[in-house]
C-alpha atoms as a PDB file:
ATOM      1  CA  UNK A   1     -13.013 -11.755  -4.550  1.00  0.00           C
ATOM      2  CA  UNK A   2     -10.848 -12.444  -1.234  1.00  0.00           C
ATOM      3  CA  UNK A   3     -10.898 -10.949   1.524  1.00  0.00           C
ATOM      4  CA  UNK A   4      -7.459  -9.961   0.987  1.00  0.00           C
ATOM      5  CA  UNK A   5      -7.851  -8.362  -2.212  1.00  0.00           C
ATOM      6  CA  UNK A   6     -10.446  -6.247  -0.603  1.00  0.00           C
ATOM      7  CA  UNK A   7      -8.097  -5.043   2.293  1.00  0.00           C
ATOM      8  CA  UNK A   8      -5.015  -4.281   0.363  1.00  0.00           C
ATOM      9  CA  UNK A   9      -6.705  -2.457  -2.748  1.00  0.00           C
ATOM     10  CA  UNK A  10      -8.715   0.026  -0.150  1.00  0.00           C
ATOM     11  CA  UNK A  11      -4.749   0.407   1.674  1.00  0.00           C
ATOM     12  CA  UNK A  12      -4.222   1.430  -1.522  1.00  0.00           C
ATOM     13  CA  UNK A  13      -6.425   3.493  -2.759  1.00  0.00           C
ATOM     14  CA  UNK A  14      -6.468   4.976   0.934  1.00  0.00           C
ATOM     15  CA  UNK A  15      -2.031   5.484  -0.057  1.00  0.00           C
ATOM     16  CA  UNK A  16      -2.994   7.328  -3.183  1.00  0.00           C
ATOM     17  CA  UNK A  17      -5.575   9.744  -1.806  1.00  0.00           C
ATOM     18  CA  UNK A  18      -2.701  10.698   1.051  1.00  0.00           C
ATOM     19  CA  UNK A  19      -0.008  10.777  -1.670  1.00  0.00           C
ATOM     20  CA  UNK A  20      -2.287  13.374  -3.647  1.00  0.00           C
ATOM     21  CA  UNK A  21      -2.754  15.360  -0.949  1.00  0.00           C
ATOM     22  CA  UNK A  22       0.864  15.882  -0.174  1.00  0.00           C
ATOM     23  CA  UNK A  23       3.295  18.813  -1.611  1.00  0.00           C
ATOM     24  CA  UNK A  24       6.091  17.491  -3.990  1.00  0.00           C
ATOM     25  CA  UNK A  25       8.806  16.291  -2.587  1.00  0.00           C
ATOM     26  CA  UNK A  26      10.893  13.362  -1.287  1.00  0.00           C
ATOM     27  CA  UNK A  27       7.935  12.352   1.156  1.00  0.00           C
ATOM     28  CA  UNK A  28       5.183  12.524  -1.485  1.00  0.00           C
ATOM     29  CA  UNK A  29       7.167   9.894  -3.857  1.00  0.00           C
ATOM     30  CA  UNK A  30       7.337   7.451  -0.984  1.00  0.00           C
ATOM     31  CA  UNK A  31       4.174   7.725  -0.223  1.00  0.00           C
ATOM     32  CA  UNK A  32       3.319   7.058  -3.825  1.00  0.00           C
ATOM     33  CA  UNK A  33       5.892   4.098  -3.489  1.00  0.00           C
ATOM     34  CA  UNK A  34       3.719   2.828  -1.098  1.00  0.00           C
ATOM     35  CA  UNK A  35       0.642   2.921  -2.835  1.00  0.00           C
ATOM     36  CA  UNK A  36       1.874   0.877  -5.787  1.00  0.00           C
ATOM     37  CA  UNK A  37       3.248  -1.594  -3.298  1.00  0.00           C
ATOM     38  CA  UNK A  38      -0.233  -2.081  -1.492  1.00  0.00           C
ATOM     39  CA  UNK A  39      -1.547  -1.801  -5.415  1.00  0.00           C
ATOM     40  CA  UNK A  40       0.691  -4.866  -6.316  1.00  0.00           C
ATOM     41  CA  UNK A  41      -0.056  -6.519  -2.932  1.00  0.00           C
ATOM     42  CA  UNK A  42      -3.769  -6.457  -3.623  1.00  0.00           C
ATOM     43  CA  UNK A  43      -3.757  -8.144  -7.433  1.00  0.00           C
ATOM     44  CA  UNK A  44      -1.402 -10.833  -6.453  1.00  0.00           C
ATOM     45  CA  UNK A  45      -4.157 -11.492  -3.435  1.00  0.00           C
ATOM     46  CA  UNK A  46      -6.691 -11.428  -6.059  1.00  0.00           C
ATOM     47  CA  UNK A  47      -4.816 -14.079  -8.414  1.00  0.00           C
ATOM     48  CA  UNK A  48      -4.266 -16.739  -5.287  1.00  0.00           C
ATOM     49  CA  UNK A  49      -4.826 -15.799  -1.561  1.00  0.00           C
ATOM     50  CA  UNK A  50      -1.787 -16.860   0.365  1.00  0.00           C
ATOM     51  CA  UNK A  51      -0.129 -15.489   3.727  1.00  0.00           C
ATOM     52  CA  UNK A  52       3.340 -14.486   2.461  1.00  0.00           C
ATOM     53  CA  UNK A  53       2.603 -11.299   1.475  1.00  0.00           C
ATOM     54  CA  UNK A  54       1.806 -10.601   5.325  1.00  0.00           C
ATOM     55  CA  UNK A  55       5.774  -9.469   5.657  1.00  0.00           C
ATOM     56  CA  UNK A  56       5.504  -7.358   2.472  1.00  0.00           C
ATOM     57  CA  UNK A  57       2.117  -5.625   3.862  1.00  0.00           C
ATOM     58  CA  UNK A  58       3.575  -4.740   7.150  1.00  0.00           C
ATOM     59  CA  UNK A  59       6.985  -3.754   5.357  1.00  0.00           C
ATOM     60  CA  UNK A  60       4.814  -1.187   3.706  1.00  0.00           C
ATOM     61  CA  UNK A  61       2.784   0.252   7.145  1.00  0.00           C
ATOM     62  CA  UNK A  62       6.057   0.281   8.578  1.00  0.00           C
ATOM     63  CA  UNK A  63       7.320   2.580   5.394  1.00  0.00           C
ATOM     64  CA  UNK A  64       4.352   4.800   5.812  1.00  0.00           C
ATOM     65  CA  UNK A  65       4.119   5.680   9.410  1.00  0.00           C
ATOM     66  CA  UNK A  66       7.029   6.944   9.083  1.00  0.00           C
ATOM     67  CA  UNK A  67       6.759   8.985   6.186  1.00  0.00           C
ATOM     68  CA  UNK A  68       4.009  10.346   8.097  1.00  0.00           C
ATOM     69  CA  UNK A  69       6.620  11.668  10.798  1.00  0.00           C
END
């Protein structure tokens, strides 16, 4: 395994356990949104390492800081 897959999939699994934790809503879908998005970040890592999916990763922090708000 990469080193990449390792850091997405615990982003995501770290996304899931926040999105379970929230009350339904509009902020607990994103959330979820986010946690598929780190999810699908982490098994294209695992297929072939690459740096492009940098922009997606940070596209996602950016989403969930501020759902966070």
């Amino acid at each position: 395994m990469s080193d990449a897959y390792d850091y997405f999939r615990a982003h995501a699994v770290a996304a899931v356990r926040k999105a379970r934790a929230m009350p339904p809503g509009r902020p607990k879908q994103k959330q979820r949104t986010v946690a598929r998005v780190y999810h699908l970040l982490s098994r294209e890592a695992a297929l072939a390492p690459n740096v492009h999916h940098l922009d997606d990763f940070r596209a996602a922090r950016r989403l969930e800081r501020q759902i966070g708000r």
